[in-house]
Protein backbone atom coordinates (compact mmCIF):
# COMPACT_ATOMS: atom_id res chain seq x y z
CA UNK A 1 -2.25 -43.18 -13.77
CA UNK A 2 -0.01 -40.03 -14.55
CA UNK A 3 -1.22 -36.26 -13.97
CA UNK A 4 -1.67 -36.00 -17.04
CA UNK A 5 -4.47 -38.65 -17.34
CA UNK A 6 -5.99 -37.17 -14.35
CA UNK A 7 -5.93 -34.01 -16.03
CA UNK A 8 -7.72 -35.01 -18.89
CA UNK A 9 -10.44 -37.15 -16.84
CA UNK A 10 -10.83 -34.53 -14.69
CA UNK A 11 -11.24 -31.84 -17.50
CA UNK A 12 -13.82 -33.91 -19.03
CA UNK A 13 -15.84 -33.70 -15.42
CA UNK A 14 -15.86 -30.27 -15.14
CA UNK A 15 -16.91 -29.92 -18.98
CA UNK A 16 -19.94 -31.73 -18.63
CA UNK A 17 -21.06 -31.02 -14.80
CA UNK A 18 -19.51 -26.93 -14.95
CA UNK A 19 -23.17 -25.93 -14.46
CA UNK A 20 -24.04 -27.76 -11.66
CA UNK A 21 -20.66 -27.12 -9.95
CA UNK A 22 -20.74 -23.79 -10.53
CA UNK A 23 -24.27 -23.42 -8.99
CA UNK A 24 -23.36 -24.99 -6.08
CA UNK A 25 -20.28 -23.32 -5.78
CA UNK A 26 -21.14 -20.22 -5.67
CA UNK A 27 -24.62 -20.84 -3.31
CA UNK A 28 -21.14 -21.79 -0.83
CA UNK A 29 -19.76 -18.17 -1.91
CA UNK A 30 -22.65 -16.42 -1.17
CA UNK A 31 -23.36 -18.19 2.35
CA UNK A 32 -19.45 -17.57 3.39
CA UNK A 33 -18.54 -14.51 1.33
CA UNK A 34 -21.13 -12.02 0.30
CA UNK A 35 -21.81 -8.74 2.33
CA UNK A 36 -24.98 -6.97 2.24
CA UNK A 37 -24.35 -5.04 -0.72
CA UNK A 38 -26.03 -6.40 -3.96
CA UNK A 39 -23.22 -5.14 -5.69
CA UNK A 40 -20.62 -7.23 -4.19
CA UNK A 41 -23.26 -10.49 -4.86
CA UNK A 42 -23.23 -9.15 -8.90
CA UNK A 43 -19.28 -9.00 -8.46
CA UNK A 44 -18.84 -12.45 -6.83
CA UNK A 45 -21.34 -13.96 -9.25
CA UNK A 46 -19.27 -12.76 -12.29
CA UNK A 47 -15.81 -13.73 -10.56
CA UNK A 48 -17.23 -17.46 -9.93
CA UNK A 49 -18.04 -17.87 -13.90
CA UNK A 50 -15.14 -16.68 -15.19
CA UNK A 51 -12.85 -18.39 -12.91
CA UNK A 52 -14.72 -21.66 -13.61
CA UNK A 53 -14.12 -21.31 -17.30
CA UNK A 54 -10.72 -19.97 -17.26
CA UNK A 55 -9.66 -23.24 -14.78
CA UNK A 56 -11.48 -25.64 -16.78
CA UNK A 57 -9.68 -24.46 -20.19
CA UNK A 58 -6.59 -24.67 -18.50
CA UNK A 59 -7.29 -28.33 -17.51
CA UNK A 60 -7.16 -29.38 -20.41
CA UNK A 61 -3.64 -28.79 -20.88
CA UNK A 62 -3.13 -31.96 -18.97
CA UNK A 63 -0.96 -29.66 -16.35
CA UNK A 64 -1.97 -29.55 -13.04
CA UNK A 65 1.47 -29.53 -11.66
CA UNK A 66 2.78 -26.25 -12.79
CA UNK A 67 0.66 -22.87 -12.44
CA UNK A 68 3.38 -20.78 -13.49
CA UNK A 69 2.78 -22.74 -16.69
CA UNK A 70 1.55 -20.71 -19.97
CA UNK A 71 -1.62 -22.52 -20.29
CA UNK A 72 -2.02 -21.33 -16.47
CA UNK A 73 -1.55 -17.77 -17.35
CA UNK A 74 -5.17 -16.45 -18.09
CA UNK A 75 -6.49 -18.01 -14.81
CA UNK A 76 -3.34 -15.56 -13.00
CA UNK A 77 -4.53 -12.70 -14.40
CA UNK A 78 -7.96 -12.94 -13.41
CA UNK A 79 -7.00 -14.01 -9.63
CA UNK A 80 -4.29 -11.30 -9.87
CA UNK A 81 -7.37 -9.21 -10.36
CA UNK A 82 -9.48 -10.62 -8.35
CA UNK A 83 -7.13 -10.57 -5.43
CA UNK A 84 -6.17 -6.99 -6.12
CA UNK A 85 -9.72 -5.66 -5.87
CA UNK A 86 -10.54 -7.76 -2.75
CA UNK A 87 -7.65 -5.81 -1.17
CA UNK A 88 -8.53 -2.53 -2.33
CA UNK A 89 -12.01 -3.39 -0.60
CA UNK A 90 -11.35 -4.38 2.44
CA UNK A 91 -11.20 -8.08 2.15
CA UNK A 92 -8.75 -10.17 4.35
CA UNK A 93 -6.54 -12.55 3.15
CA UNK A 94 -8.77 -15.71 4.24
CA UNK A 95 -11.84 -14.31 2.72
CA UNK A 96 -9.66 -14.32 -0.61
CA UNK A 97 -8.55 -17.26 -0.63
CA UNK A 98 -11.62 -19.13 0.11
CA UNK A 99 -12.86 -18.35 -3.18
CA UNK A 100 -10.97 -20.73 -4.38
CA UNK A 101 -10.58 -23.35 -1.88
CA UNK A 102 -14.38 -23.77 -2.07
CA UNK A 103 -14.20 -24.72 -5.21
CA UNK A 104 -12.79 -28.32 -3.42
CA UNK A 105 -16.42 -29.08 -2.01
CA UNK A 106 -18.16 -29.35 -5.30
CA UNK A 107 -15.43 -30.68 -7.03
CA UNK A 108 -14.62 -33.46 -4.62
CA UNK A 109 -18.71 -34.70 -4.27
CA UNK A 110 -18.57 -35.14 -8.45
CA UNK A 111 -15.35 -36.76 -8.36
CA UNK A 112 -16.52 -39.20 -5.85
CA UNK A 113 -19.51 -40.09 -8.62
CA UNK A 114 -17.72 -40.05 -11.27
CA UNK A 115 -14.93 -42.45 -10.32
CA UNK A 116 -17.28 -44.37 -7.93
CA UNK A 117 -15.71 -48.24 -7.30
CA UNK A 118 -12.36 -46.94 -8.36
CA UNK A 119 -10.52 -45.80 -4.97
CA UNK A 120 -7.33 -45.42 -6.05
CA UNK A 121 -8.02 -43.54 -9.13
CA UNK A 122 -10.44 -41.10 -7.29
CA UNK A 123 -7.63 -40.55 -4.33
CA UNK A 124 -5.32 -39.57 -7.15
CA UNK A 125 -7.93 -37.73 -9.03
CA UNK A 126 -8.81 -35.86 -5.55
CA UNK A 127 -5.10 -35.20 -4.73
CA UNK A 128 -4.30 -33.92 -7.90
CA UNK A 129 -7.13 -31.06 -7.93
CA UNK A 130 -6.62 -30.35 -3.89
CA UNK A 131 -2.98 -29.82 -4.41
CA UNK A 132 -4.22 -27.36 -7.76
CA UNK A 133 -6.53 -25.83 -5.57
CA UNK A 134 -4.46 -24.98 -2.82
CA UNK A 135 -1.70 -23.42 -5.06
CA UNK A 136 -3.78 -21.01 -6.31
CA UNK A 137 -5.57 -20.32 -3.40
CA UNK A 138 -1.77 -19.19 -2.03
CA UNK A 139 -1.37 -17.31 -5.14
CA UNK A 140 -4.41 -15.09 -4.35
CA UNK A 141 -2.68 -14.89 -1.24
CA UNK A 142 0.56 -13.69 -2.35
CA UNK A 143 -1.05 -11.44 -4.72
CA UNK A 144 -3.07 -9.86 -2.24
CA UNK A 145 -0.36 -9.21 0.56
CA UNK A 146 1.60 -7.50 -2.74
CA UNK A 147 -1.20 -4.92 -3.24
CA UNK A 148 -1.76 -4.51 0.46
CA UNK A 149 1.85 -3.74 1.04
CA UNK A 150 1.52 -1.20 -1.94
CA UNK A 151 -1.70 0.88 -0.43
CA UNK A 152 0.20 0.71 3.03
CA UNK A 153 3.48 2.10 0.86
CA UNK A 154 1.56 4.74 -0.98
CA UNK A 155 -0.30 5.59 1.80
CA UNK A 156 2.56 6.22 4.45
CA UNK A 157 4.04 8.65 1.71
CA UNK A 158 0.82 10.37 1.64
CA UNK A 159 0.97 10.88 5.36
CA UNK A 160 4.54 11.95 4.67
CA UNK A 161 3.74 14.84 2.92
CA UNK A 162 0.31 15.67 4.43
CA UNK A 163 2.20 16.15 7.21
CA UNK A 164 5.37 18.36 6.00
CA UNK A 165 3.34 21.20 3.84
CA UNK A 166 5.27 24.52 2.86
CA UNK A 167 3.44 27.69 3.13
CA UNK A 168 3.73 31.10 1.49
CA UNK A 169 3.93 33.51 4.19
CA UNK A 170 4.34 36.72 2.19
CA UNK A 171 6.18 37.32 -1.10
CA UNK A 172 9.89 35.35 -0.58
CA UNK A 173 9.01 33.84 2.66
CA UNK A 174 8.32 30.58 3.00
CA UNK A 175 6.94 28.66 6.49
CA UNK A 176 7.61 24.64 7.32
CA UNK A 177 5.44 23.94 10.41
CA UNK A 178 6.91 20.66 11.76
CA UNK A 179 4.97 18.05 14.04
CA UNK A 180 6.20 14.72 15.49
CA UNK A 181 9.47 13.39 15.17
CA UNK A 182 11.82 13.53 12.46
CA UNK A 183 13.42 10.65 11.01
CA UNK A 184 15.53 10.27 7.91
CA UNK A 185 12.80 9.05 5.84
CA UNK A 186 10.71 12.26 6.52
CA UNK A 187 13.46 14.64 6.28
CA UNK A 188 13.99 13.65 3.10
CA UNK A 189 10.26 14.78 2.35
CA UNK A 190 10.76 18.10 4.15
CA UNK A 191 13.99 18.95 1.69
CA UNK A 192 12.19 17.71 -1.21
CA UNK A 193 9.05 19.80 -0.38
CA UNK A 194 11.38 22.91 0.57
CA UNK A 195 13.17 22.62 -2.41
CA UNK A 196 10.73 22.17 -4.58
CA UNK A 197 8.74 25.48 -2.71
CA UNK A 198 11.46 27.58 -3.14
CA UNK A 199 12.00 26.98 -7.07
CA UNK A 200 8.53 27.55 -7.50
CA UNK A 201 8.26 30.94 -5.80
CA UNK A 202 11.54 31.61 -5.48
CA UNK A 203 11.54 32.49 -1.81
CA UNK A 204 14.26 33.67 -0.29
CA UNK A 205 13.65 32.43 3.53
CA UNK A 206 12.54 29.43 4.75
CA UNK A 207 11.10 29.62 8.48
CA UNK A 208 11.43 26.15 9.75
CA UNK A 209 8.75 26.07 13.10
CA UNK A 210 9.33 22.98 15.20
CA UNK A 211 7.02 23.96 17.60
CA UNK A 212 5.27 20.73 17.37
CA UNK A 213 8.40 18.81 17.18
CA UNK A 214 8.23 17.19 21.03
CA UNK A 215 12.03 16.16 21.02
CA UNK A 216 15.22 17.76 20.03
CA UNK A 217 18.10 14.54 19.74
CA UNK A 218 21.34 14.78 17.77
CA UNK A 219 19.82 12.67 14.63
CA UNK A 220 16.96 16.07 14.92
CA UNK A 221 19.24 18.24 14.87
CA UNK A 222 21.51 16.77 11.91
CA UNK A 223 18.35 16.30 10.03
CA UNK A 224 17.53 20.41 10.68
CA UNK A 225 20.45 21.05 9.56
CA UNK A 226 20.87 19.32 6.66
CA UNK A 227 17.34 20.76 5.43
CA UNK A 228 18.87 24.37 5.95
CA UNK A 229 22.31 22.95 3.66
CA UNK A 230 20.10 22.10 1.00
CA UNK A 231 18.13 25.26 1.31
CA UNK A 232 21.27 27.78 1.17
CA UNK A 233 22.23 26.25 -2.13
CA UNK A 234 19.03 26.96 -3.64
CA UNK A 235 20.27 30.29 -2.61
CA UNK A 236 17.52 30.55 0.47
CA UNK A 237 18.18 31.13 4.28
CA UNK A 238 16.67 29.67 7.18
CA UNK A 239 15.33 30.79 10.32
CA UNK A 240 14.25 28.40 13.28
CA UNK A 241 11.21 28.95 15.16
CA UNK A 242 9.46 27.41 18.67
CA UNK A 243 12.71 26.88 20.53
CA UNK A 244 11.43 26.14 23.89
CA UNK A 245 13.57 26.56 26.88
CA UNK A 246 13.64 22.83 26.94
CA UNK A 247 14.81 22.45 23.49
CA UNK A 248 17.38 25.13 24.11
CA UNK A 249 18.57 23.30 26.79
CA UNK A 250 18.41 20.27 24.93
CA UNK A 251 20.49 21.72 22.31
CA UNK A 252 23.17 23.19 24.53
CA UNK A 253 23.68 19.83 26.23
CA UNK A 254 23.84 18.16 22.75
CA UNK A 255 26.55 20.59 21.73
CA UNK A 256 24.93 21.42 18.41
CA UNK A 257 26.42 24.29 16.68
CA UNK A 258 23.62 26.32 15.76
CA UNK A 259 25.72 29.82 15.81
CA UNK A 260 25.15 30.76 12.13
CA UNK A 261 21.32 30.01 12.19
CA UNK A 262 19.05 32.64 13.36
CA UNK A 263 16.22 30.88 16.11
CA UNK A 264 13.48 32.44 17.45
CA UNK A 265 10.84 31.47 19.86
CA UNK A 266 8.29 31.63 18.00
CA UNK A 267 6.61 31.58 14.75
CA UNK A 268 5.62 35.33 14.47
CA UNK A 269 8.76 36.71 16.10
CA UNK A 270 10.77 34.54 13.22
CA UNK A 271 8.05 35.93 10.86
CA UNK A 272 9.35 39.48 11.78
CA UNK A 273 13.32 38.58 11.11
CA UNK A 274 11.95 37.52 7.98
CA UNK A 275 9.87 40.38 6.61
CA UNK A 276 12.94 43.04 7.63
CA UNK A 277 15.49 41.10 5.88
CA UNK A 278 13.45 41.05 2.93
CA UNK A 279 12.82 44.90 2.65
CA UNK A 280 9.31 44.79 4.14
CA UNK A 281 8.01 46.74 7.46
CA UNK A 282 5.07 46.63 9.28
CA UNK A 283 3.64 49.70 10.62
CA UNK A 284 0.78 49.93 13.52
CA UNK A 285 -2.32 51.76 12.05
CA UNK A 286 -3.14 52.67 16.14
């Protein structure tokens, strides 16, 4: 027999028993699957029924070979969203794709009835819907690893900027508190964000504090000074605070030219530079 006469056979099965396989199906699902929340249960129970109807109207197509096939595509999009949600939840990868390859148990026990005393029909019949089966459990697979990959993605450049914010010290001044090491991915934020600050306030100094920056390398320092490049054309200067002796040291050993950058210690000492090259004083009330 040809897949295509399995196809139809096995079309006809699920037409007339998609009842009883889907109540046992999902009794499986809710033994292997379901967490305590009732909600999850109301999801799962809606998933199981539409999946079972989508697959069996795409039986009936007669191709079981293909899922990339157009008759396949309505059951994609409702494992594409099916996958995508499990991710977003919390779901592993396994827990996803048993939702489908579940399906096998109930299938299988029917097949066995309905081509009972044929063996080699019902070992085709049974191949035919395993191999099915187990290409769209990878697809939920694949699917779900894709949206993983794109929370991980959107959430590093979350961190990314969380962790480079520009402050407004005082009119024109501008603050970048650095911590942890800088790489070329993250520098990239810090110019963005800097940029962007000082178009939006227009700020004319940038205090750049890498007091929280535990190493000063070469790559560091060409990513500093880059940062202040891109700030003087925006027409802003920059001033580096939290040199610590060992990052002086660091630097001198390095041979970084630093010469035409003003460094200070520390934030508040930079924050001083700042405020008299602006025009502004501060005067002691005591």
């Amino acid at each position: 027999m040809t897949t295509a006469d399995f196809a139809n056979q096995i079309s006809a099965l699920l037409q007339q028993e998609q009842a009883s396989i889907g109540a046992e199906w999902l009794g499986h699902l809710e033994e292997t699957l379901v967490r305590s929340s009732t909600a999850s249960l109301e999801q799962l129970r809606k998933h199981a029924q539409q999946f079972l109807a989508t697959f069996t109207n795409a039986t009936r197509s007669g191709d079981l070979d293909n899922i990339d096939h157009c008759s396949w595509e309505e059951v994609r999009v409702l494992l594409t969203e099916i996958s995508s949600s499990r991710a977003k939840a919390g779901s592993t990868p396994a827990e996803t794709a048993t939702f489908v390859f579940s399906l096998k148990q109930p299938l299988f026990a029917r097949l066995s009835r309905f081509f009972e005393g044929e063996p080699k029909t019902l070992a085709g019949a049974s191949w035919a819907v395993s191999t099915l089966l187990d290409k769209l459990g990878l697809f939920t697979i694949e699917v779900f690893q894709k949206t993983k990959d794109q929370i991980i993605a959107r959430q590093e450049q979350d961190l990314l900027e969380l962790s480079t914010p520009v402050v407004k010290l005082w009119h024109g001044i501008l603050a970048l508190p650095l911590i942890g090491t800088l790489d070329s991915a993250r520098t990239q934020v810090v110019m963005e964000n800097v940029l962007q600050k000082i178009v939006e306030t227009g700020a004319s100094i940038a205090i750049i504090d890498i007091t929280g920056v535990p190493t000063v390398d070469t790559l560091v320092a060409q990513h500093l000074m880059k940062t202040i490049a891109a700030a003087r054309l925006m027409g802003a200067d920059c001033i580096i605070s939290g040199i610590r002796p060992q990052i002086a040291q660091t630097i001198v050993h390095l041979g970084v030219n630093l010469e035409d950058v003003t460094t200070k210690a520390n934030l508040a000492d930079a924050f001083v530079i700042a405020l008299e090259r602006t025009g502004t004083s501060i005067i002691n009330k005591d």
